[in-house]
PDB file of N, CA and C in Angstrom:
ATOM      1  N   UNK A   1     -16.729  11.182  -2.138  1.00  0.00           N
ATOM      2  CA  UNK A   1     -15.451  10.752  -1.601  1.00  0.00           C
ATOM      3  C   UNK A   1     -15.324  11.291  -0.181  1.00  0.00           C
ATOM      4  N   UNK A   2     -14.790  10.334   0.793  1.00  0.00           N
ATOM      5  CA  UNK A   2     -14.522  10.674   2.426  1.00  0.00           C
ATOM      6  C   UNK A   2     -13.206  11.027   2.014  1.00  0.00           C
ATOM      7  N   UNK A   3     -13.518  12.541   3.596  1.00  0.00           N
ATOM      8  CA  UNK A   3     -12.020  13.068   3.120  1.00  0.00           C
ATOM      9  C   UNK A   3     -11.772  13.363   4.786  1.00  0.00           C
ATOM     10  N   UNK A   4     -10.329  12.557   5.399  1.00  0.00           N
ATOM     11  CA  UNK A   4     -10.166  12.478   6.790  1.00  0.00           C
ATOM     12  C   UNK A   4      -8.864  13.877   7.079  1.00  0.00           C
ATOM     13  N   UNK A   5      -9.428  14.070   7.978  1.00  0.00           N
ATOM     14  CA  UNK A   5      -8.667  15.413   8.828  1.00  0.00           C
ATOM     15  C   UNK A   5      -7.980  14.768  10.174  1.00  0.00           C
ATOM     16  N   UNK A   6      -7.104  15.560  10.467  1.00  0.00           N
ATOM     17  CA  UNK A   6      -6.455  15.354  11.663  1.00  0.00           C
ATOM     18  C   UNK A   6      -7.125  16.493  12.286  1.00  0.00           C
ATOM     19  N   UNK A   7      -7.992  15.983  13.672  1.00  0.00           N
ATOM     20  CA  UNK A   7      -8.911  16.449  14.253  1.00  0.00           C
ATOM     21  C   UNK A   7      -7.932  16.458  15.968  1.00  0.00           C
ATOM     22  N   UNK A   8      -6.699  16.483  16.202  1.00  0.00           N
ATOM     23  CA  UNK A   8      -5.867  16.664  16.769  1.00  0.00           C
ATOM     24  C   UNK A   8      -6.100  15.390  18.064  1.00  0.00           C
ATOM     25  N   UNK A   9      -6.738  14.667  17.483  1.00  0.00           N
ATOM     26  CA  UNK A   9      -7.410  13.579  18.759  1.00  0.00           C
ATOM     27  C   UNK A   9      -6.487  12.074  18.559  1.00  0.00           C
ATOM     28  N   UNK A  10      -5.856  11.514  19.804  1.00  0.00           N
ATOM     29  CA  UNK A  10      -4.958  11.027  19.796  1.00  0.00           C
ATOM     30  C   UNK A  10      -3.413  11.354  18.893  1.00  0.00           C
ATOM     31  N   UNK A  11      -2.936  10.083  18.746  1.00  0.00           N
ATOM     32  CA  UNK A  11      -1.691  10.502  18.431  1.00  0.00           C
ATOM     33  C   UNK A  11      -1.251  10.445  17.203  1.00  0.00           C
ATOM     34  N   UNK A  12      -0.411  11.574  16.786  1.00  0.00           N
ATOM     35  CA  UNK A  12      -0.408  12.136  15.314  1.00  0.00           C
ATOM     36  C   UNK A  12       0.354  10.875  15.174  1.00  0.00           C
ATOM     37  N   UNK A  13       0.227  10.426  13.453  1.00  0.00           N
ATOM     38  CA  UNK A  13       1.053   9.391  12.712  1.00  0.00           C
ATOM     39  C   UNK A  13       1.817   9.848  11.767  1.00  0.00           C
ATOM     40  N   UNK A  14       3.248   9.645  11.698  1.00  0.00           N
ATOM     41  CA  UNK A  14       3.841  10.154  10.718  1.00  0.00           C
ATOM     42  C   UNK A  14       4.226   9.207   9.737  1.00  0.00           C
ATOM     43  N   UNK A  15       4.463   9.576   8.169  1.00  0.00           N
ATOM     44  CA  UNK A  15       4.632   9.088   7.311  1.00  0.00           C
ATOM     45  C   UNK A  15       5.600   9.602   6.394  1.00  0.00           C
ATOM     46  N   UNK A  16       6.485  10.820   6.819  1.00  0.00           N
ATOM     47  CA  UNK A  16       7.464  11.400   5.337  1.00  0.00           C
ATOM     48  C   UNK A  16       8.402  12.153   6.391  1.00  0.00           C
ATOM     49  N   UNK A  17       8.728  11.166   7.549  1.00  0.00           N
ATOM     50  CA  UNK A  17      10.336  11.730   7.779  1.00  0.00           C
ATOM     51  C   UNK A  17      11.727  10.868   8.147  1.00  0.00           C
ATOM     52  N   UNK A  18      12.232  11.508   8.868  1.00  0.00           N
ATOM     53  CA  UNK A  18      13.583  10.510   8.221  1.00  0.00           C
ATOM     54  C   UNK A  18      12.565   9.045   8.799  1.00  0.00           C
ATOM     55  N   UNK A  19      13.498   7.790   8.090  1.00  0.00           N
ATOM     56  CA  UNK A  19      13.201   6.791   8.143  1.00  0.00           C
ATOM     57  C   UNK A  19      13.539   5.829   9.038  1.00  0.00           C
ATOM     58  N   UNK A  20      12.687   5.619   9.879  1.00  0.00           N
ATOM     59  CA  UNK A  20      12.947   4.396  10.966  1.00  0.00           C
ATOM     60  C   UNK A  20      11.790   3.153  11.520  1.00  0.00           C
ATOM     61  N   UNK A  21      11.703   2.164  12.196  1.00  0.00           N
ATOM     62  CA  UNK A  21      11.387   1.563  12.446  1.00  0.00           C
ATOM     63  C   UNK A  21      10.107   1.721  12.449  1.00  0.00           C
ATOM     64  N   UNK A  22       9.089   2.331  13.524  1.00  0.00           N
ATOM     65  CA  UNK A  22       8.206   3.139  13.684  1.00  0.00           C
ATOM     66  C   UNK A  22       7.650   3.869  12.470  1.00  0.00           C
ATOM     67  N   UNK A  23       8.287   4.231  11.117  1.00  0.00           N
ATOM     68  CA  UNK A  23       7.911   4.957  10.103  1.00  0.00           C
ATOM     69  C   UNK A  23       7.750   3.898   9.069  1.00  0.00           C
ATOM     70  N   UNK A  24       8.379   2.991   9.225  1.00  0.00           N
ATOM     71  CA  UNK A  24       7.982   1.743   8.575  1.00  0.00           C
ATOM     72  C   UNK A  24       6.871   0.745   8.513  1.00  0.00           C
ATOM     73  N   UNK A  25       6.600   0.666  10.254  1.00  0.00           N
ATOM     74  CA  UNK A  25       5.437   0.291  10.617  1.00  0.00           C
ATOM     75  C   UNK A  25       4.207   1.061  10.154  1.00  0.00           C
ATOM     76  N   UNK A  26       4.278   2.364  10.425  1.00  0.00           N
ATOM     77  CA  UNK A  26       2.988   2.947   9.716  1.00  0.00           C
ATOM     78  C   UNK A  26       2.936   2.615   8.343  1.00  0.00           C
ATOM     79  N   UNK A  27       3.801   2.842   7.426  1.00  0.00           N
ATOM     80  CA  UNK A  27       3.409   2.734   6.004  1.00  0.00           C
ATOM     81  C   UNK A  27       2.515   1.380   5.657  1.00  0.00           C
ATOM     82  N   UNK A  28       3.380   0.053   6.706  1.00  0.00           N
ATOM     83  CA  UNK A  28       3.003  -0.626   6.954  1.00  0.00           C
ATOM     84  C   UNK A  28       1.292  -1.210   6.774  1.00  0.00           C
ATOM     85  N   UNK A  29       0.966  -0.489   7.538  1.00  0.00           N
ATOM     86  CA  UNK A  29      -0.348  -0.462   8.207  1.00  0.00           C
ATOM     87  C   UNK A  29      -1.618   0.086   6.970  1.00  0.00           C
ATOM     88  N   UNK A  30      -1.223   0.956   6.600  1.00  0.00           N
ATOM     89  CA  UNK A  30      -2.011   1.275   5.805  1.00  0.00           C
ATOM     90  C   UNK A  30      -2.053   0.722   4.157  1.00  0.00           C
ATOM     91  N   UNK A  31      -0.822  -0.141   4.378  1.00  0.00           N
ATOM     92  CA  UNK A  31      -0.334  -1.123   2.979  1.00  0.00           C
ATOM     93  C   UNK A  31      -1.125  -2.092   3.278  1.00  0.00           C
ATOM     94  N   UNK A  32      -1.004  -2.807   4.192  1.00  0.00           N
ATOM     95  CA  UNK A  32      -2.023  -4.091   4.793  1.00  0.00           C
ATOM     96  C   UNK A  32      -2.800  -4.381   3.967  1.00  0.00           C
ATOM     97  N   UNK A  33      -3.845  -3.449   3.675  1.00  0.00           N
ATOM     98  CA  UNK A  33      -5.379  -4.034   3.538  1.00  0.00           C
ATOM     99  C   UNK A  33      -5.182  -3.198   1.743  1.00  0.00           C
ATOM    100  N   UNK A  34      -4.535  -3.567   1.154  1.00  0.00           N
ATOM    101  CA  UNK A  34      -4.251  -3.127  -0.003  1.00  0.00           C
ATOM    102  C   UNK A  34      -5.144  -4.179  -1.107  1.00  0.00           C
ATOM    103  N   UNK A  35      -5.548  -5.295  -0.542  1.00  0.00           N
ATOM    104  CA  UNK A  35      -5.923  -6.365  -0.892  1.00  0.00           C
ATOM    105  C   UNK A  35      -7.367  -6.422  -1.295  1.00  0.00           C
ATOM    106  N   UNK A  36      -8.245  -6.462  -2.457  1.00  0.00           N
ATOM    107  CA  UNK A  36      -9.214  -6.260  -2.401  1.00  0.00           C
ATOM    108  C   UNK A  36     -10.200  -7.171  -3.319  1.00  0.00           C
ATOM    109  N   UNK A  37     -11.566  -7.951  -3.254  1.00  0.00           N
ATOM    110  CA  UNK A  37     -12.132  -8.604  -4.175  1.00  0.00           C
ATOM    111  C   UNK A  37     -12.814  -7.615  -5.709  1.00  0.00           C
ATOM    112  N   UNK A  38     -12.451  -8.604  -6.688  1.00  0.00           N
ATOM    113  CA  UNK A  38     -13.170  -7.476  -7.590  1.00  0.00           C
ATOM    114  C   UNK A  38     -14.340  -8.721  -8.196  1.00  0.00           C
ATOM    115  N   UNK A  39     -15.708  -7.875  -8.547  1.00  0.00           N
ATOM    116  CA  UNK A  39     -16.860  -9.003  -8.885  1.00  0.00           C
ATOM    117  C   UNK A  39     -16.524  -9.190 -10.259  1.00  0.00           C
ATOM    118  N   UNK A  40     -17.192 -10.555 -10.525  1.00  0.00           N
ATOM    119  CA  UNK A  40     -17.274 -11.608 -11.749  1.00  0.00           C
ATOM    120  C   UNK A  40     -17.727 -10.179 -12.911  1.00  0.00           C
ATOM    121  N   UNK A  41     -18.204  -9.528 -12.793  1.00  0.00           N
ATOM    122  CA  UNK A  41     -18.741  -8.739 -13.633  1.00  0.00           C
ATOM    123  C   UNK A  41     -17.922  -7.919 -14.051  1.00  0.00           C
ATOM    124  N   UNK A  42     -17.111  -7.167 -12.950  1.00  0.00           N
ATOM    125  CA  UNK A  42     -16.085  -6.252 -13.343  1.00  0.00           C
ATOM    126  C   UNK A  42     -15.042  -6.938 -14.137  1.00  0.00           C
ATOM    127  N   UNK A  43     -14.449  -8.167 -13.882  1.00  0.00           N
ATOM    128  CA  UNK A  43     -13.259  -8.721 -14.574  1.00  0.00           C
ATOM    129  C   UNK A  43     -14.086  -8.907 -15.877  1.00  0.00           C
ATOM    130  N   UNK A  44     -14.935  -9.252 -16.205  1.00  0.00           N
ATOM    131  CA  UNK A  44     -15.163  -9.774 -17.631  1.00  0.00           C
ATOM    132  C   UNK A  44     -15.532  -7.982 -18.136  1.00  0.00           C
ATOM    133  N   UNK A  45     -15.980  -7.589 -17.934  1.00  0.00           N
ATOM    134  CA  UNK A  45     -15.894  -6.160 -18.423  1.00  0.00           C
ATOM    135  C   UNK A  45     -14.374  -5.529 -18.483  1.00  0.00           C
ATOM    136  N   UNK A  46     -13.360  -6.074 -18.073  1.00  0.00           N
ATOM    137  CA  UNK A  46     -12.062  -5.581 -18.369  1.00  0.00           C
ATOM    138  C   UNK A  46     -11.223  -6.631 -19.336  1.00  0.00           C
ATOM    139  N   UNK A  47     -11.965  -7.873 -18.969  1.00  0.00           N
ATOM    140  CA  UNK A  47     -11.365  -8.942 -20.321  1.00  0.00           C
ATOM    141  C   UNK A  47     -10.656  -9.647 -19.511  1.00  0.00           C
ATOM    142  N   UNK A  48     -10.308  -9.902 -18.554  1.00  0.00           N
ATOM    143  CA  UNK A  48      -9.498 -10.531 -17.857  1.00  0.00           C
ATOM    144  C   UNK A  48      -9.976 -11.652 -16.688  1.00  0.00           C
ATOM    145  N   UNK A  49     -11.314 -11.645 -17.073  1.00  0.00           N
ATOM    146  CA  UNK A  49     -11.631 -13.220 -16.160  1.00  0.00           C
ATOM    147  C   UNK A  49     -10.940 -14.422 -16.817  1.00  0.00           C
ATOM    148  N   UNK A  50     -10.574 -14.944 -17.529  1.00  0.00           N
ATOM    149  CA  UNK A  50      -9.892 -15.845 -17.547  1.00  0.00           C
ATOM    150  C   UNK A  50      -8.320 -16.195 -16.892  1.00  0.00           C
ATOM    151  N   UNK A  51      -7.778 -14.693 -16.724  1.00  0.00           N
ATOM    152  CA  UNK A  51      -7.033 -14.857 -16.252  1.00  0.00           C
ATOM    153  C   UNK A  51      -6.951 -14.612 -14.407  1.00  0.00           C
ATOM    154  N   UNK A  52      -7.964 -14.491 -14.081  1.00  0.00           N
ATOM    155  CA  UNK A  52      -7.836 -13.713 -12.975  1.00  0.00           C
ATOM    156  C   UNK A  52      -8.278 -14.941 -11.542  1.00  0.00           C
ATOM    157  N   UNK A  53      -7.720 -14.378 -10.622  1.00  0.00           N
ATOM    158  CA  UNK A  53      -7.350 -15.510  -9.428  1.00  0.00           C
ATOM    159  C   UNK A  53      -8.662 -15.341  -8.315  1.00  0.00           C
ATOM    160  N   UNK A  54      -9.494 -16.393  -8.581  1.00  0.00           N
ATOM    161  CA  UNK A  54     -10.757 -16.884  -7.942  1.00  0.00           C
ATOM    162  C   UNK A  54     -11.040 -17.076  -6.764  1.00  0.00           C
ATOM    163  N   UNK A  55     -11.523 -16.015  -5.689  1.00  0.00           N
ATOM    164  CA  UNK A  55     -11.476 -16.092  -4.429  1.00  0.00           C
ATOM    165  C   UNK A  55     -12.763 -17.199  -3.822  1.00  0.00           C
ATOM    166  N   UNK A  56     -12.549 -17.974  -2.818  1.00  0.00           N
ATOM    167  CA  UNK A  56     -13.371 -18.734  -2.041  1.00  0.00           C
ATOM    168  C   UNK A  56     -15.030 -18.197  -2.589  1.00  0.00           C
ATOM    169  N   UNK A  57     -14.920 -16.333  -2.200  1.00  0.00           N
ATOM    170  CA  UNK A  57     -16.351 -15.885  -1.872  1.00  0.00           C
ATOM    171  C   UNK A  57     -16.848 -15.767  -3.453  1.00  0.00           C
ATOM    172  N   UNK A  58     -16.142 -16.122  -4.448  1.00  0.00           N
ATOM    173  CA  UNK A  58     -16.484 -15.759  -5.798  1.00  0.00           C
ATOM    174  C   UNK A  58     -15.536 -14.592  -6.385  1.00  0.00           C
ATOM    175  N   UNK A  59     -15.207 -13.390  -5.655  1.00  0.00           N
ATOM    176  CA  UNK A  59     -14.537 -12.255  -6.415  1.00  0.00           C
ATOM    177  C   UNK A  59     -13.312 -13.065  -7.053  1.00  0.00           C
ATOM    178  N   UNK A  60     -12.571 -11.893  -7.745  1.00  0.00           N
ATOM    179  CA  UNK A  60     -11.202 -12.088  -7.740  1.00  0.00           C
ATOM    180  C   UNK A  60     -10.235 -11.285  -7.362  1.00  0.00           C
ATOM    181  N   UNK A  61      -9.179 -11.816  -7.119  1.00  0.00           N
ATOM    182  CA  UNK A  61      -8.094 -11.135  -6.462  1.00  0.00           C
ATOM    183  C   UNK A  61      -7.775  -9.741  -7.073  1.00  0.00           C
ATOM    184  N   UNK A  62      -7.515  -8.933  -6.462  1.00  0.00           N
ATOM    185  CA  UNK A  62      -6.998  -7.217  -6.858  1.00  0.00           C
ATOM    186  C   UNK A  62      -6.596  -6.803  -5.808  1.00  0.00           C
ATOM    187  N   UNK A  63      -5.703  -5.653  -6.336  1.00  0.00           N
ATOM    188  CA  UNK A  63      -4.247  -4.861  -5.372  1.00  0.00           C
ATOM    189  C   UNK A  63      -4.330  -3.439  -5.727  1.00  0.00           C
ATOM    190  N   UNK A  64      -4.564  -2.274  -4.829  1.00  0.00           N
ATOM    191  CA  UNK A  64      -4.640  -1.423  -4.678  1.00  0.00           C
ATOM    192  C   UNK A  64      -3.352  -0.539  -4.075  1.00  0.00           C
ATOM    193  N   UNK A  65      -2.524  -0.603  -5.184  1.00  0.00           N
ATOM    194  CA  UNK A  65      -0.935  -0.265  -4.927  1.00  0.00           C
ATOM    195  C   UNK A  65      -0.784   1.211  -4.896  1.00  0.00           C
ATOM    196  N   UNK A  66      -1.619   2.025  -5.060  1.00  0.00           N
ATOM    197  CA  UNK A  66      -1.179   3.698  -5.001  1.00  0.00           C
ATOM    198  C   UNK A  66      -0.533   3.774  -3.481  1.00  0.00           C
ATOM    199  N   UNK A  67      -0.683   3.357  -2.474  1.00  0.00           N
ATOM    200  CA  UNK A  67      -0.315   3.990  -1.422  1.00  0.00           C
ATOM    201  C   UNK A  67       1.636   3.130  -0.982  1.00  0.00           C
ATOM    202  N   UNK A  68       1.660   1.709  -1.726  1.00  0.00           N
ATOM    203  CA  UNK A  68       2.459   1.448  -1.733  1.00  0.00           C
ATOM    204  C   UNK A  68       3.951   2.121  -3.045  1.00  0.00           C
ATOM    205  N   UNK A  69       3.147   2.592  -3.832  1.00  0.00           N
ATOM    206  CA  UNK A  69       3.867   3.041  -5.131  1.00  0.00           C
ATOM    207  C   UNK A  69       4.433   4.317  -4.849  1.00  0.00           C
ATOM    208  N   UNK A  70       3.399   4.944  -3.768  1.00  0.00           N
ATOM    209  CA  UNK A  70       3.543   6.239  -2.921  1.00  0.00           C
ATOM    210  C   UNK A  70       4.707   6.707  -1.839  1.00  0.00           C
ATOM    211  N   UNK A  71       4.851   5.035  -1.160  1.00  0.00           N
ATOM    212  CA  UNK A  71       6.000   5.047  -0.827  1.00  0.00           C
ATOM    213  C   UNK A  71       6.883   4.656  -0.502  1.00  0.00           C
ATOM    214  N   UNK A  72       7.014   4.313  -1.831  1.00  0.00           N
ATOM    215  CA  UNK A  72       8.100   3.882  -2.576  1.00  0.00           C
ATOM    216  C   UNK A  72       9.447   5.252  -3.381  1.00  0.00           C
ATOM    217  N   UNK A  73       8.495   5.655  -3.973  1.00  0.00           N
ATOM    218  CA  UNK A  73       8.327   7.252  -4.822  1.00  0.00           C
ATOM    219  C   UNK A  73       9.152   8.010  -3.280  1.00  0.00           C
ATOM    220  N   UNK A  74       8.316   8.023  -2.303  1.00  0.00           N
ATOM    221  CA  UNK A  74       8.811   9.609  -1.659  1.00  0.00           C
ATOM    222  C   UNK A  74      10.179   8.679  -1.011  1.00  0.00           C
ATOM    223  N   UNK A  75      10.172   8.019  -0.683  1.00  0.00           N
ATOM    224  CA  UNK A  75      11.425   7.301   0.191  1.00  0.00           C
ATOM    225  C   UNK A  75      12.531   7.211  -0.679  1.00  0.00           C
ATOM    226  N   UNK A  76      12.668   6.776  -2.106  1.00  0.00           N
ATOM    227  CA  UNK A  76      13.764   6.306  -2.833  1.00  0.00           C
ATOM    228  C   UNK A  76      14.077   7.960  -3.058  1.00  0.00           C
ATOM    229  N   UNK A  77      13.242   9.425  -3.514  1.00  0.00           N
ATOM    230  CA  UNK A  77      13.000  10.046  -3.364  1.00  0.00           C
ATOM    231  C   UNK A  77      14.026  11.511  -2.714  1.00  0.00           C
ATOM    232  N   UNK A  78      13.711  11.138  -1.610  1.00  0.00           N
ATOM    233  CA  UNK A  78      14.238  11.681  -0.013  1.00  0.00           C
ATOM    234  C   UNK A  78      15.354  10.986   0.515  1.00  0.00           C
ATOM    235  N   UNK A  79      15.179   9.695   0.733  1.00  0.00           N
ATOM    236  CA  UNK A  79      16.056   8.706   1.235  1.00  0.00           C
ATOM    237  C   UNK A  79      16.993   7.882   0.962  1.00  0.00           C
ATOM    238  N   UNK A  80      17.202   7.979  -0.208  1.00  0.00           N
ATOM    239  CA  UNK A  80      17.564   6.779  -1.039  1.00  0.00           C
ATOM    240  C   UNK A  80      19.070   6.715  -0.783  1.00  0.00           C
ATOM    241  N   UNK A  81      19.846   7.151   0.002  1.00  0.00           N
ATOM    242  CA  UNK A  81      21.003   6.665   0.597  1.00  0.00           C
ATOM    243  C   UNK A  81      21.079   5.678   1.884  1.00  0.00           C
ATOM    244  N   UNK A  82      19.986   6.250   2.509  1.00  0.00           N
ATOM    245  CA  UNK A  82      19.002   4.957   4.004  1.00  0.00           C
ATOM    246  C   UNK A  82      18.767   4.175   3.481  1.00  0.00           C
ATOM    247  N   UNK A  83      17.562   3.921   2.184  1.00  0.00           N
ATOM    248  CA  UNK A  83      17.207   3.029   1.353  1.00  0.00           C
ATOM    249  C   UNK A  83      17.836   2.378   1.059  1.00  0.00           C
ATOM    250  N   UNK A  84      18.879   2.399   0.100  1.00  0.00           N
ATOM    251  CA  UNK A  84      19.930   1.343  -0.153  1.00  0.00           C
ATOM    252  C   UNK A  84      20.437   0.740   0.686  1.00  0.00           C
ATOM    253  N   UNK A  85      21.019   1.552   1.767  1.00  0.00           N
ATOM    254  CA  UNK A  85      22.268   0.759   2.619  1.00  0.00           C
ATOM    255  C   UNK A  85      21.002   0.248   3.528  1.00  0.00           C
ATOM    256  N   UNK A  86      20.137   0.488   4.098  1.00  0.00           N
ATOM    257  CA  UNK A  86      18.785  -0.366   4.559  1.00  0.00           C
ATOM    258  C   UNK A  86      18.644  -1.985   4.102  1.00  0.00           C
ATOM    259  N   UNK A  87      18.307  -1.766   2.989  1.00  0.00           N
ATOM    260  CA  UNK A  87      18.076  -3.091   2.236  1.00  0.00           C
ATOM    261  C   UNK A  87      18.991  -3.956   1.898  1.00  0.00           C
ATOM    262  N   UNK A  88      19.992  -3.360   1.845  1.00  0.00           N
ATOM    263  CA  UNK A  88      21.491  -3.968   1.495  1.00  0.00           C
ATOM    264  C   UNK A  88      21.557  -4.844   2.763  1.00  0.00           C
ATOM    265  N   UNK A  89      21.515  -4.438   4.345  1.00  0.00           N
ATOM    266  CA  UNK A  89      21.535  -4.723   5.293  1.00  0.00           C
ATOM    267  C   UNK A  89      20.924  -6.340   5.816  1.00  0.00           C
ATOM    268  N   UNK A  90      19.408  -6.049   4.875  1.00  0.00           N
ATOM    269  CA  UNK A  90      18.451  -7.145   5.169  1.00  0.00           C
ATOM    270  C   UNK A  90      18.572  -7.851   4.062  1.00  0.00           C
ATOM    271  N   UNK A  91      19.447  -7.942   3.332  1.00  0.00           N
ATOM    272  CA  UNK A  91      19.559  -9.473   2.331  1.00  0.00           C
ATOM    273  C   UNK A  91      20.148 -10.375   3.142  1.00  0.00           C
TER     274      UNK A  91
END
């Protein structure tokens, strides 16, 4: 397993303080690519190729939600008076 350090080179990114625009965008960013193929082999070894959504290249579709579940968790968490009236805002 790669394990990344802040090696003090460029600019620090924050992710767990108060909540704004900019703190959104990062979570953002690293939610992005949450998206991932899984092979014909792995789904039928879990039982679920029949159900599972057939990409162009052959894989199938899979979602790698820990980092979104993550923060979700620390924000409702910490924040969850921003949170609400936040979202309340954008309906």
């Amino acid at each position: 397993m790669e394990q990344w350090e802040d090696l003090g080179k460029g600019p620090r990114i924050e992710y767990f303080t108060e909540p704004s625009e900019e703190i959104d965008r990062n979570w953002h960013d690293i939610v992005e690519h949450q998206n991932i193929g899984i092979r014909r082999d792995a789904m039928k070894a879990m039982g679920r190729e029949a159900e599972g959504i057939k990409l162009p290249d052959g894989t199938y579709y899979g979602s790698i939600m820990v980092f979104h579940h993550l923060h979700c968790l620390v924000r409702y968490a910490t924040w969850n008076s921003f949170i609400t009236g936040h979202h309340a805002d954008n309906k």
